[in-house]
PDB file of N, CA and C in Angstrom:
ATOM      1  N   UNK A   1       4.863  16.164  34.976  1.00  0.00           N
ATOM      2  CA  UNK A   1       5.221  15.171  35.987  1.00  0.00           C
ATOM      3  C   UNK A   1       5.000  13.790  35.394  1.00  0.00           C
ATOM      4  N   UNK A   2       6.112  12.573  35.540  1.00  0.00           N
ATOM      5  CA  UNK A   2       5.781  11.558  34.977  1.00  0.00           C
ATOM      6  C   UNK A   2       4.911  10.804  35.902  1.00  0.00           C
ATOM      7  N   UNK A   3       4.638   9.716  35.305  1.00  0.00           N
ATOM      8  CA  UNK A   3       3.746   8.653  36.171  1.00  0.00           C
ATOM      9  C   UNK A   3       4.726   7.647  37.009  1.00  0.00           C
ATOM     10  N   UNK A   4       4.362   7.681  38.036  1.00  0.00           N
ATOM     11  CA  UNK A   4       5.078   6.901  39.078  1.00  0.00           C
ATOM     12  C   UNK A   4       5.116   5.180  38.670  1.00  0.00           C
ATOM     13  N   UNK A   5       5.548   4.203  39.242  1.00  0.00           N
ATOM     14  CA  UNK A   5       5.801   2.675  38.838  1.00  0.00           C
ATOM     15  C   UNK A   5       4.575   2.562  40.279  1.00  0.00           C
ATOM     16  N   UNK A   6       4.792   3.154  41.200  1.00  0.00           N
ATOM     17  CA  UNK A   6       3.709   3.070  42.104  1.00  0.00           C
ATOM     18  C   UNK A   6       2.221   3.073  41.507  1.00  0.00           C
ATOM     19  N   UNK A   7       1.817   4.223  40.583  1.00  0.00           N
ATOM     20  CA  UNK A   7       0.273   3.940  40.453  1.00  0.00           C
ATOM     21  C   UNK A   7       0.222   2.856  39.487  1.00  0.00           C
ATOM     22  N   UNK A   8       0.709   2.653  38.272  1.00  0.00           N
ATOM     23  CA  UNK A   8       0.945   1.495  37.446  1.00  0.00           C
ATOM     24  C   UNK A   8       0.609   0.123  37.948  1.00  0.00           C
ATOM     25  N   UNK A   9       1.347   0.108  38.904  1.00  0.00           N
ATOM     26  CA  UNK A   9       1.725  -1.190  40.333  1.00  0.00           C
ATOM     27  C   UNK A   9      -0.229  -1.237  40.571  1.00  0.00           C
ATOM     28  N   UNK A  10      -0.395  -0.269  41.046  1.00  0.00           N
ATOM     29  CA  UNK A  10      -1.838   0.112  41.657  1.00  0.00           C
ATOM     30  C   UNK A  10      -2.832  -0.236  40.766  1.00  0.00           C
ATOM     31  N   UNK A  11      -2.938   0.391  39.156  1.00  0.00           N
ATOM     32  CA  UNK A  11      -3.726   0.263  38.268  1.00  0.00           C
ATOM     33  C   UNK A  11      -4.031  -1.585  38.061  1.00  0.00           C
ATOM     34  N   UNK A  12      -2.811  -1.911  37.780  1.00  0.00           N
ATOM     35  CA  UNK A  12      -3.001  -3.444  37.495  1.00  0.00           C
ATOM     36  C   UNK A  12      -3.710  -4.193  38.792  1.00  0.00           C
ATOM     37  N   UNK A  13      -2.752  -4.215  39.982  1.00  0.00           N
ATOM     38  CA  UNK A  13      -3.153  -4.868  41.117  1.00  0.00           C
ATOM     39  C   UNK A  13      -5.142  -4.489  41.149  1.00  0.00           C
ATOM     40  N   UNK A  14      -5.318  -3.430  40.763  1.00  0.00           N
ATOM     41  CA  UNK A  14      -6.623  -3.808  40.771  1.00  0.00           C
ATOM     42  C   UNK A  14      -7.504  -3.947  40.115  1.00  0.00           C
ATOM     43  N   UNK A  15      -7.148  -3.278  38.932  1.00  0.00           N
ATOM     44  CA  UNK A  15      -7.597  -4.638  37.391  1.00  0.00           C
ATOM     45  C   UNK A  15      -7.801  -5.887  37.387  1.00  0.00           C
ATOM     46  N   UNK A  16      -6.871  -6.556  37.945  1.00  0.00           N
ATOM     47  CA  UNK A  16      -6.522  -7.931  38.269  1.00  0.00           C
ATOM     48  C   UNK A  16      -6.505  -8.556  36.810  1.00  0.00           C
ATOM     49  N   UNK A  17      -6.196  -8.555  35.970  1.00  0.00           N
ATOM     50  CA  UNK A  17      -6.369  -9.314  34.761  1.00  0.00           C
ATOM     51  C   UNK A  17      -5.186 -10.164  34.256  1.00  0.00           C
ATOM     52  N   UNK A  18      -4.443 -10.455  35.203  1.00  0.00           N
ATOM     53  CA  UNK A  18      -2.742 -10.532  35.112  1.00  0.00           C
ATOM     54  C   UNK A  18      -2.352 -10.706  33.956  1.00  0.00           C
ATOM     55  N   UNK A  19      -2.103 -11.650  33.072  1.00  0.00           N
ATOM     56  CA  UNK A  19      -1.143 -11.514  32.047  1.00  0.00           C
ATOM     57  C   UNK A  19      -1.803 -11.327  30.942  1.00  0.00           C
ATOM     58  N   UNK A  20      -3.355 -10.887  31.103  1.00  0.00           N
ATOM     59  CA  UNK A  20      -3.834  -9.927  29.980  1.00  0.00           C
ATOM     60  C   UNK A  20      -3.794  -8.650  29.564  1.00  0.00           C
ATOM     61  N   UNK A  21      -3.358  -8.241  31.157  1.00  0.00           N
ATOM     62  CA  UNK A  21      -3.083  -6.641  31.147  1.00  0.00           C
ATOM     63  C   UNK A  21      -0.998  -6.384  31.097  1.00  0.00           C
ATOM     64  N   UNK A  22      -0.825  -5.266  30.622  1.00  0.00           N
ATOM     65  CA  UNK A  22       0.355  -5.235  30.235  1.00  0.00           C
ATOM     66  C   UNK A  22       0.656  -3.587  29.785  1.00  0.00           C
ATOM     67  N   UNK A  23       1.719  -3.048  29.996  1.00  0.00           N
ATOM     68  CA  UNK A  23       1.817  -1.959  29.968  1.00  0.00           C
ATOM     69  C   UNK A  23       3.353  -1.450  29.938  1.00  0.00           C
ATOM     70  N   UNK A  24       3.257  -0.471  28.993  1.00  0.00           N
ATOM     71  CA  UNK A  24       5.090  -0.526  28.006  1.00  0.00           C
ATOM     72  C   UNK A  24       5.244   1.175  28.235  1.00  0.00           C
ATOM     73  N   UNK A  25       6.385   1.462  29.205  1.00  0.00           N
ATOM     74  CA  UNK A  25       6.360   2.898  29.425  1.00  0.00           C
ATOM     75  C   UNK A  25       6.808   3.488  28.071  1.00  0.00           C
ATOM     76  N   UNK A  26       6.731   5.099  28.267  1.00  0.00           N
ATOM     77  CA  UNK A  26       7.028   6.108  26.688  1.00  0.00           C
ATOM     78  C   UNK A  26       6.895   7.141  27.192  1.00  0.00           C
ATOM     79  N   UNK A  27       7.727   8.004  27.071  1.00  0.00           N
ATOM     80  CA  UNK A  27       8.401   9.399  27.214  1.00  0.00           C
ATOM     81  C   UNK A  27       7.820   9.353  28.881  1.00  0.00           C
ATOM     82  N   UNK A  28       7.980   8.439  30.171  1.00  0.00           N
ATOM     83  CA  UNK A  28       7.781   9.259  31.239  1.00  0.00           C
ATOM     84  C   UNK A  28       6.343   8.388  31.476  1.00  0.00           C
ATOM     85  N   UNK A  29       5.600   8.502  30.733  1.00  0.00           N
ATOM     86  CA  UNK A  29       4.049   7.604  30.871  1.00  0.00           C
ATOM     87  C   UNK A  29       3.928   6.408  30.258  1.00  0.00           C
ATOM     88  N   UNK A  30       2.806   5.898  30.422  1.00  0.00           N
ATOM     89  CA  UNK A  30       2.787   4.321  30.267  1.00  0.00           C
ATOM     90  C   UNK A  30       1.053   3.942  29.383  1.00  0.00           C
ATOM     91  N   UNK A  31       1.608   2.840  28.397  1.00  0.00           N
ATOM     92  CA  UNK A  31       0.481   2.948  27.750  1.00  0.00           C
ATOM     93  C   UNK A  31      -0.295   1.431  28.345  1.00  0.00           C
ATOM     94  N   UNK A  32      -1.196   1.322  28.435  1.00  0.00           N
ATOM     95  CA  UNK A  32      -1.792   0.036  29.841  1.00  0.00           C
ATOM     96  C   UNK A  32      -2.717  -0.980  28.040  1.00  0.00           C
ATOM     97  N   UNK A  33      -2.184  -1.808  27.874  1.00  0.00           N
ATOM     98  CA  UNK A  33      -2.521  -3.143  26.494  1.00  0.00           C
ATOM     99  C   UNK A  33      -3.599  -4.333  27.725  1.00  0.00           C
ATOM    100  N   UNK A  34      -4.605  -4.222  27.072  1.00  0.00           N
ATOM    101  CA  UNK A  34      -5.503  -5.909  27.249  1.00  0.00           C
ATOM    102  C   UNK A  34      -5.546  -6.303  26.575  1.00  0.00           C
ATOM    103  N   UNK A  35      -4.600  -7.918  26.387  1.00  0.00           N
ATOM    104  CA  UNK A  35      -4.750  -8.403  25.293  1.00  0.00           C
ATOM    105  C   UNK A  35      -4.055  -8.003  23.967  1.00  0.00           C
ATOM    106  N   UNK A  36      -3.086  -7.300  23.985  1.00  0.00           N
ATOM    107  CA  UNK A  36      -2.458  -6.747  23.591  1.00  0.00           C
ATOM    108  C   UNK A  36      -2.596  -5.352  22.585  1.00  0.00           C
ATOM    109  N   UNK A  37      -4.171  -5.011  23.007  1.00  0.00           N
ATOM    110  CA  UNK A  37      -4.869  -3.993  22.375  1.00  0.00           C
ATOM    111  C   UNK A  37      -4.811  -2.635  23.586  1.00  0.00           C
ATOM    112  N   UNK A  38      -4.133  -1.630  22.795  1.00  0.00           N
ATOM    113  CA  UNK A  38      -4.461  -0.296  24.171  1.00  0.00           C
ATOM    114  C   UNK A  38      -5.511   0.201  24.188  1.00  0.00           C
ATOM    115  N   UNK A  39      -5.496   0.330  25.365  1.00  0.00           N
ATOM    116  CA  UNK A  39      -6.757   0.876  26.177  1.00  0.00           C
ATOM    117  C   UNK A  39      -6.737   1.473  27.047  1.00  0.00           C
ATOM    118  N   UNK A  40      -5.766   2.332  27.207  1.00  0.00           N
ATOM    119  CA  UNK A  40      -5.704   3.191  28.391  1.00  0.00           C
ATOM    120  C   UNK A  40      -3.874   3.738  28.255  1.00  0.00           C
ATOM    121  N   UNK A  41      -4.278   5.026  28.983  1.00  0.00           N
ATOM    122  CA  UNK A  41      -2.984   5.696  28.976  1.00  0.00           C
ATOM    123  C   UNK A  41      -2.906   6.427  30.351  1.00  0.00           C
ATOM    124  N   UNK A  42      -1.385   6.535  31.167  1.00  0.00           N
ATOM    125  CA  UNK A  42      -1.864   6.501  32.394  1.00  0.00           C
ATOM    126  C   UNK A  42      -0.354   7.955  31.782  1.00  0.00           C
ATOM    127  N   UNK A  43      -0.633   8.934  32.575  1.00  0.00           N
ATOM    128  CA  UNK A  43      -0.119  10.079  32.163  1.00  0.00           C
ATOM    129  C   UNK A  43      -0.348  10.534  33.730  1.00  0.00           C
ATOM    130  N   UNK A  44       0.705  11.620  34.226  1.00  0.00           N
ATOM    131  CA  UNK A  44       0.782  12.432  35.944  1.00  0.00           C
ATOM    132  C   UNK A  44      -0.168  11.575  36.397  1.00  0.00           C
ATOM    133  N   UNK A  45       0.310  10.345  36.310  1.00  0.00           N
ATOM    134  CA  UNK A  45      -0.791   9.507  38.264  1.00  0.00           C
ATOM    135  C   UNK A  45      -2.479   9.991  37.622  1.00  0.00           C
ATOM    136  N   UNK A  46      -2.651   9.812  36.457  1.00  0.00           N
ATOM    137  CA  UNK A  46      -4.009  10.244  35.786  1.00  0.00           C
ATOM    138  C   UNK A  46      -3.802   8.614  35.166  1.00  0.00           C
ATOM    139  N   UNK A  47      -5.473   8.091  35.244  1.00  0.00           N
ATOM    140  CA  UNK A  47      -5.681   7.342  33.771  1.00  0.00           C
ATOM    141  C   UNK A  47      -6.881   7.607  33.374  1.00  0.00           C
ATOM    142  N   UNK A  48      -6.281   7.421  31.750  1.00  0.00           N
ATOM    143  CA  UNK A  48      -7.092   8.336  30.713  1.00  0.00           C
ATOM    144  C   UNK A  48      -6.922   6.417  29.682  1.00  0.00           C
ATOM    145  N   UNK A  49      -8.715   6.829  29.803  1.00  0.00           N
ATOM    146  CA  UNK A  49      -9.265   5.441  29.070  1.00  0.00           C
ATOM    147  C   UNK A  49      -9.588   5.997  27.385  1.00  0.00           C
ATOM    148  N   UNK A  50      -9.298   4.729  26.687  1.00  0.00           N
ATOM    149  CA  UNK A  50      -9.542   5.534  25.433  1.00  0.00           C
ATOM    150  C   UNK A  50     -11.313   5.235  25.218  1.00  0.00           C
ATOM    151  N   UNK A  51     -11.055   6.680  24.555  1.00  0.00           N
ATOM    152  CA  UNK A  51     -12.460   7.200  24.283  1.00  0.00           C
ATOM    153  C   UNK A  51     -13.410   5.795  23.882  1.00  0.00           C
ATOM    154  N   UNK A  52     -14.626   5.925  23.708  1.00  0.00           N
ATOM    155  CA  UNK A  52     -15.124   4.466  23.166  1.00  0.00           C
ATOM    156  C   UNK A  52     -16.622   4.207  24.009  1.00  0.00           C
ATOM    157  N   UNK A  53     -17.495   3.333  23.462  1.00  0.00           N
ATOM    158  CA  UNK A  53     -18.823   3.380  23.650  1.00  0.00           C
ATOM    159  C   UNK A  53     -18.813   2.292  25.145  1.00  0.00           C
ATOM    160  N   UNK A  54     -17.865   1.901  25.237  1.00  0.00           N
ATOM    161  CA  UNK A  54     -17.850   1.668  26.761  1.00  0.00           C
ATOM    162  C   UNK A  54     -17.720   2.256  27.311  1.00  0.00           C
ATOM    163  N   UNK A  55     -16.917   3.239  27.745  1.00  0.00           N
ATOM    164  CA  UNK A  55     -16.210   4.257  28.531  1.00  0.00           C
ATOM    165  C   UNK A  55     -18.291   4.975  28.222  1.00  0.00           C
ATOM    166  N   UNK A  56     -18.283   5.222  27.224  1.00  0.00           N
ATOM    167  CA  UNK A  56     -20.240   6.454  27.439  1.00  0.00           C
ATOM    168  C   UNK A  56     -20.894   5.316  27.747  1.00  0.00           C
ATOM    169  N   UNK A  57     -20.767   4.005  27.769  1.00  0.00           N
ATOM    170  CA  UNK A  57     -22.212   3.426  28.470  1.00  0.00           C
ATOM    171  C   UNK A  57     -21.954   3.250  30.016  1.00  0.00           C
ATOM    172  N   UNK A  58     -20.838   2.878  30.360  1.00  0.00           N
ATOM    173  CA  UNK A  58     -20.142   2.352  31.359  1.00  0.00           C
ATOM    174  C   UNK A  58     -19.780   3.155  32.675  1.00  0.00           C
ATOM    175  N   UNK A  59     -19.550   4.270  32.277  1.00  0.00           N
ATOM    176  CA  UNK A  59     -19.112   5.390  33.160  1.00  0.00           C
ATOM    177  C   UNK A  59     -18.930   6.472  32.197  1.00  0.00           C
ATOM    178  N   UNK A  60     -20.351   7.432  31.930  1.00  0.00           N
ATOM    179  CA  UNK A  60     -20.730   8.505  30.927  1.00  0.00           C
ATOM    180  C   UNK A  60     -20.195   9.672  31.378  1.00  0.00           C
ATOM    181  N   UNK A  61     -20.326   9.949  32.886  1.00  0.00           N
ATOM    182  CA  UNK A  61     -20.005  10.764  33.395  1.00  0.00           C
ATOM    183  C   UNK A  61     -18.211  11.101  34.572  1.00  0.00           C
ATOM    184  N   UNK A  62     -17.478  10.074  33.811  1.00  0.00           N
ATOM    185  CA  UNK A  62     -16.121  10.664  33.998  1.00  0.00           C
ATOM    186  C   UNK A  62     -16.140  11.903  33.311  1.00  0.00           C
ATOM    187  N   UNK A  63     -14.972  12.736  34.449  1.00  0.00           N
ATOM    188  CA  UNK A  63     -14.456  13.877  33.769  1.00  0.00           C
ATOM    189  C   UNK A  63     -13.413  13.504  32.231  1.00  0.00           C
ATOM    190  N   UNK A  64     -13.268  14.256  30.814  1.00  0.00           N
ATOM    191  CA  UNK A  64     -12.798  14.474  30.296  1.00  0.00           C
ATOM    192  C   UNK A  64     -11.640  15.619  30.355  1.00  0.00           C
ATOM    193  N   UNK A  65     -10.182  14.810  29.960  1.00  0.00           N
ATOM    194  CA  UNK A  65      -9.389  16.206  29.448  1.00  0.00           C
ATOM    195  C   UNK A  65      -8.125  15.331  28.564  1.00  0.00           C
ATOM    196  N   UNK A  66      -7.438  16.232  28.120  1.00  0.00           N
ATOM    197  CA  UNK A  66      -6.204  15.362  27.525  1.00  0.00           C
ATOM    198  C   UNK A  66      -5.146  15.197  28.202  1.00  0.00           C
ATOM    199  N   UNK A  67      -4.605  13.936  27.901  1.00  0.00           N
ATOM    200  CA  UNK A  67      -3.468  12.801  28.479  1.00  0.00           C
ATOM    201  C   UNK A  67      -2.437  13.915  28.659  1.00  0.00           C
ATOM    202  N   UNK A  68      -2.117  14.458  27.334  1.00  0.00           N
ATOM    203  CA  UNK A  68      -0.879  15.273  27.027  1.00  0.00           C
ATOM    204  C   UNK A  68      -1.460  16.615  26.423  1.00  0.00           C
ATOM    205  N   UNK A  69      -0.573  17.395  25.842  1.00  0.00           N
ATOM    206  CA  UNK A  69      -0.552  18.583  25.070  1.00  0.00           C
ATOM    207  C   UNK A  69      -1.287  18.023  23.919  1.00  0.00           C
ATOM    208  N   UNK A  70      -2.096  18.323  23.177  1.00  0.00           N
ATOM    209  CA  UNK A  70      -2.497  18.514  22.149  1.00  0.00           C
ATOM    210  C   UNK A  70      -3.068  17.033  21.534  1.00  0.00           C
ATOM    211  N   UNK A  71      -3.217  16.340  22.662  1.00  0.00           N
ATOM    212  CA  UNK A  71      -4.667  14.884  22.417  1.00  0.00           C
ATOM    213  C   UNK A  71      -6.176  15.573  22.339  1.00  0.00           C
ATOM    214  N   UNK A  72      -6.451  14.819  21.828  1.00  0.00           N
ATOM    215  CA  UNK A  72      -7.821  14.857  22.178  1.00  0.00           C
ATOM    216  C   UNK A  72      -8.505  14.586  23.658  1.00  0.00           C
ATOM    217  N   UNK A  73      -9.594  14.937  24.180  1.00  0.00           N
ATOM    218  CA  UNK A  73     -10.272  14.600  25.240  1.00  0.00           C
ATOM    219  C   UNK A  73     -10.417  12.814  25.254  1.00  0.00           C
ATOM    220  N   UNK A  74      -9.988  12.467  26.308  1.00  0.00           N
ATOM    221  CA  UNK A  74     -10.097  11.305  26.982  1.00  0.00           C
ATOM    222  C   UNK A  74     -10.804  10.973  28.889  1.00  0.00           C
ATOM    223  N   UNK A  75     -11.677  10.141  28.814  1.00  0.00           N
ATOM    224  CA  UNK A  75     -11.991  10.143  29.817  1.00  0.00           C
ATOM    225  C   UNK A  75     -11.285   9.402  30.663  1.00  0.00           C
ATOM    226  N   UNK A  76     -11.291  10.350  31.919  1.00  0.00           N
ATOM    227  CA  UNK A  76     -10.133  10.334  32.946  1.00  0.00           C
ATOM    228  C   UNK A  76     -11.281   9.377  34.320  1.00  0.00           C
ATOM    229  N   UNK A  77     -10.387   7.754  34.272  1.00  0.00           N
ATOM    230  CA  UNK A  77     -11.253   7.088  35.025  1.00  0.00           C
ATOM    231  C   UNK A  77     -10.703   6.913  36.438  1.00  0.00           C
ATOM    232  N   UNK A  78      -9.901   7.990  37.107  1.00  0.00           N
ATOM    233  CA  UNK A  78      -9.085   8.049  38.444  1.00  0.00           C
ATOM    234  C   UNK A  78      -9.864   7.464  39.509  1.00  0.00           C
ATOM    235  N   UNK A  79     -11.526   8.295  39.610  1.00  0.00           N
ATOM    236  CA  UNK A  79     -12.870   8.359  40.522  1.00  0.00           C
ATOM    237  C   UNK A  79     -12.970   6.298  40.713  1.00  0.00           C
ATOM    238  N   UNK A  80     -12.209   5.388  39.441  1.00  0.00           N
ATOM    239  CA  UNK A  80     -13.172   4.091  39.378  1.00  0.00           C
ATOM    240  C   UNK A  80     -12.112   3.343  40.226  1.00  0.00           C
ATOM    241  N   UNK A  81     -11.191   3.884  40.251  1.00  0.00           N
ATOM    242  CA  UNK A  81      -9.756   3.143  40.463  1.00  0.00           C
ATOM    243  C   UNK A  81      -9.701   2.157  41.649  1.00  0.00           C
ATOM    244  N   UNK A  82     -10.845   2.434  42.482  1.00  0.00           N
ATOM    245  CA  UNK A  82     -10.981   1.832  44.128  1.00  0.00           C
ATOM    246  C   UNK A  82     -11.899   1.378  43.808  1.00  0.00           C
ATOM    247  N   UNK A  83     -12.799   0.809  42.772  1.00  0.00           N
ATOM    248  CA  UNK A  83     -13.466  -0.156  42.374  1.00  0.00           C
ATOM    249  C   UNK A  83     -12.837  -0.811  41.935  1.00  0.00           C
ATOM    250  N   UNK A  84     -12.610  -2.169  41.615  1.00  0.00           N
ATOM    251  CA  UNK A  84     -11.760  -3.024  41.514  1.00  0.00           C
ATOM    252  C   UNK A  84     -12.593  -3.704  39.968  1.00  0.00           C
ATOM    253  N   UNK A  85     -14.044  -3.750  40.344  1.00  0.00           N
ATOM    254  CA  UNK A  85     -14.914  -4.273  39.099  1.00  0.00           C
ATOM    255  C   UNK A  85     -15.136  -3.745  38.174  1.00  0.00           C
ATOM    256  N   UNK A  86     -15.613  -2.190  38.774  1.00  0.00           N
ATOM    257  CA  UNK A  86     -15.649  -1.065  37.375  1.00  0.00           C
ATOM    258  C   UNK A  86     -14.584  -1.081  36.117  1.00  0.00           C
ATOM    259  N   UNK A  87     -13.312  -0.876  36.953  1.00  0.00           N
ATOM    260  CA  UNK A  87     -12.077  -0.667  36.438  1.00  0.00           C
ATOM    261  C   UNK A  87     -11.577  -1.875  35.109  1.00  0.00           C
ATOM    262  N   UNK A  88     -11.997  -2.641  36.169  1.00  0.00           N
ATOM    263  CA  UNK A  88     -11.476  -4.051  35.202  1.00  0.00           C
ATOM    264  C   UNK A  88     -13.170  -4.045  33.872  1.00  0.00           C
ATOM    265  N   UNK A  89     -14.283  -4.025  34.310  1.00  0.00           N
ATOM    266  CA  UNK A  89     -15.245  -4.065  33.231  1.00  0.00           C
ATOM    267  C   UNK A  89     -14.739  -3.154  31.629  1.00  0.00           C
ATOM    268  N   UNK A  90     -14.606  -1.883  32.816  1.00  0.00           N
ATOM    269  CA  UNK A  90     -14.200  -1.118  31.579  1.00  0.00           C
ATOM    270  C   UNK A  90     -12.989  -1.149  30.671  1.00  0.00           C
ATOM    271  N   UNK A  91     -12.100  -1.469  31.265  1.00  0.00           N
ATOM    272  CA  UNK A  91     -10.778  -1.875  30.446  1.00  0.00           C
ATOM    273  C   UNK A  91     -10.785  -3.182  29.540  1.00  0.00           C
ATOM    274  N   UNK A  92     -11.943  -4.239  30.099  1.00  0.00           N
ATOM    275  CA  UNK A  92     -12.140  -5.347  29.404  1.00  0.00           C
ATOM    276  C   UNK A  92     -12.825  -5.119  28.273  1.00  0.00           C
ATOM    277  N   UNK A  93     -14.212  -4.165  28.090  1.00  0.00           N
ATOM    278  CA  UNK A  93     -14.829  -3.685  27.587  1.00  0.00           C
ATOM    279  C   UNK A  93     -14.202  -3.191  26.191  1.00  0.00           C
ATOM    280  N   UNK A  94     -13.575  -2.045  26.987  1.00  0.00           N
ATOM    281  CA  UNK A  94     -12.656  -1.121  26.047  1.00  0.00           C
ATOM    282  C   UNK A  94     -11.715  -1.850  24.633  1.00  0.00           C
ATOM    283  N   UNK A  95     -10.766  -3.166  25.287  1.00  0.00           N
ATOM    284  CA  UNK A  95     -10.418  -3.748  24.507  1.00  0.00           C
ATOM    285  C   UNK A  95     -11.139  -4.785  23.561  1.00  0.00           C
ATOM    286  N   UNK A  96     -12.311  -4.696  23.556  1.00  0.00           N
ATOM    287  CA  UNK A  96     -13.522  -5.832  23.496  1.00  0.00           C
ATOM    288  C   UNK A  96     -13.760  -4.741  21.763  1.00  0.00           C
ATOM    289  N   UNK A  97     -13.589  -3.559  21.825  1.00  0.00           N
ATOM    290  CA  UNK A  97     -14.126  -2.822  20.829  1.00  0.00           C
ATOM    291  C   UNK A  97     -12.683  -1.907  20.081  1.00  0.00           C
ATOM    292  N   UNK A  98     -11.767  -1.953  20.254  1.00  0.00           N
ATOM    293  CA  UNK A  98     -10.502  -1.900  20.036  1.00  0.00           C
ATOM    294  C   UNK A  98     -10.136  -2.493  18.856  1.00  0.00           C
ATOM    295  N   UNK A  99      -9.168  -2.387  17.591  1.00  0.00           N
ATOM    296  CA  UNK A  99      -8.738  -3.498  16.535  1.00  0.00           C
ATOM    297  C   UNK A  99      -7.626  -3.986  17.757  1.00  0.00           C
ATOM    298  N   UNK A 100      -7.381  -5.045  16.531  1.00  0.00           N
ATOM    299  CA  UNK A 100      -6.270  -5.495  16.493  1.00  0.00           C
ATOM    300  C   UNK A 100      -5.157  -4.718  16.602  1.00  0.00           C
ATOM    301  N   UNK A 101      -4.011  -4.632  16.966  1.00  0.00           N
ATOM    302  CA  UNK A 101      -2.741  -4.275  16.804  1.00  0.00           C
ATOM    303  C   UNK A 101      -1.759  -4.455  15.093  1.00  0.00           C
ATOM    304  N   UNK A 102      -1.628  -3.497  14.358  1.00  0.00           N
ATOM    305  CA  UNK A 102      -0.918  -4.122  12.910  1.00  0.00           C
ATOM    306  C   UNK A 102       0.031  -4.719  13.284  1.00  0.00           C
ATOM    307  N   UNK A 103       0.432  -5.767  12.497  1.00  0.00           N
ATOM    308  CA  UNK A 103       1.394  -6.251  12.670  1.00  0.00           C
ATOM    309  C   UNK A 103       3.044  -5.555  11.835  1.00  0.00           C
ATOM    310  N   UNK A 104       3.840  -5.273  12.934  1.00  0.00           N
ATOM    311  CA  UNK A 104       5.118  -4.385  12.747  1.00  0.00           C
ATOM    312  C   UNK A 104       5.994  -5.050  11.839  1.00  0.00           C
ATOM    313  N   UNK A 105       6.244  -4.131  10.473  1.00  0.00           N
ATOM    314  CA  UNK A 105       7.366  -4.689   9.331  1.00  0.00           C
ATOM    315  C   UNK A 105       8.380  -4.917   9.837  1.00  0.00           C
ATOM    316  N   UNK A 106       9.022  -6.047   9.039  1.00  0.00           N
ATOM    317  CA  UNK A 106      10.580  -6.097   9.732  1.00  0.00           C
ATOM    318  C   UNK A 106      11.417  -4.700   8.625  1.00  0.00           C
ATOM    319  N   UNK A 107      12.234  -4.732   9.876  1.00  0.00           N
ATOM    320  CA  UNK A 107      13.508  -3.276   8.983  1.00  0.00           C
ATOM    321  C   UNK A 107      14.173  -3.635   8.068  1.00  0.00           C
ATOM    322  N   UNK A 108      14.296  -2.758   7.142  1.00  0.00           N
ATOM    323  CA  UNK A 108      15.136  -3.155   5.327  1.00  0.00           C
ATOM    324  C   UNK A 108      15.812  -4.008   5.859  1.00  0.00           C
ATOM    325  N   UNK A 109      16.553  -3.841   6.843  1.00  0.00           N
ATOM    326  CA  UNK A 109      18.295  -4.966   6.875  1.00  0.00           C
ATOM    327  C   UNK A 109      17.639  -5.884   6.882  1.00  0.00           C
ATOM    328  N   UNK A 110      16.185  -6.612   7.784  1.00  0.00           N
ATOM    329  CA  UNK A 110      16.067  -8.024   8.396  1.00  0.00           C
ATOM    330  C   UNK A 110      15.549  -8.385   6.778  1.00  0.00           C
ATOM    331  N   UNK A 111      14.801  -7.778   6.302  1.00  0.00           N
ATOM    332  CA  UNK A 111      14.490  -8.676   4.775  1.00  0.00           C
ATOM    333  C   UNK A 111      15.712  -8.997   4.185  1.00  0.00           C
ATOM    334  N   UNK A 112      16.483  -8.195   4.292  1.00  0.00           N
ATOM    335  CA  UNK A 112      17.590  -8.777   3.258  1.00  0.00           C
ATOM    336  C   UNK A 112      18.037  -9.657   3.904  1.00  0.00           C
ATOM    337  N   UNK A 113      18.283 -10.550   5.108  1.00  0.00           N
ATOM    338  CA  UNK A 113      18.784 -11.816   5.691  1.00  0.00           C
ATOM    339  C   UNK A 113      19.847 -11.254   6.112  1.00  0.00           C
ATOM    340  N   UNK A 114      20.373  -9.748   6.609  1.00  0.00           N
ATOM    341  CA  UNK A 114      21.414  -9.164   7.480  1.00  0.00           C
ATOM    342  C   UNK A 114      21.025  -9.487   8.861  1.00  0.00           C
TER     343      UNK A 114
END
């Protein structure tokens, strides 16, 4: 089942982080960027925070499972979602310990000045 534009809508509205938070759908689900670092993956009306020493100091005891077929365990922060502070700590957090994003090569054609 994909993820609805409804919980997405939901996730942010109560994040509140507006144009720090940002989120680029893929195959059906949506990957949720602070700052332009991911930190969360929102998969069937589930969000799944990436793993990380915030997520164990912050909220140790979310349930774990995987996003998709054959991820690794991610903790699933659904329970924080009606906290408005939790949610946003931890996602702030999360990206706080996150790299950078690499920066994307341009394609053979664009080097050559095509």
């Amino acid at each position: 089942m994909a993820t609805d534009r409804d919980f997405i809508d939901y996730v942010t509205g109560q994040a509140a982080l507006d144009d720090r938070l940002s989120h680029k759908k893929m195959f059906g689900e949506y990957a949720l960027y602070v700052d332009g670092k991911v930190v969360a993956f929102a998969c069937d009306n589930s969000l799944f925070v990436k793993p990380s020493t915030a997520a164990a100091t912050l909220a140790p005891k979310l349930p774990r499972r995987p996003p998709y077929p054959g991820a690794k365990d991610y903790p699933v922060a659904d329970e924080l979602l009606d906290d408005a502070d939790a949610i946003r700590r931890l996602l702030v957090e999360t990206a706080a310990l996150m790299p950078l994003p690499r920066p994307r090569k341009l394609a053979a054609t664009a080097k050559r000045g095509k």
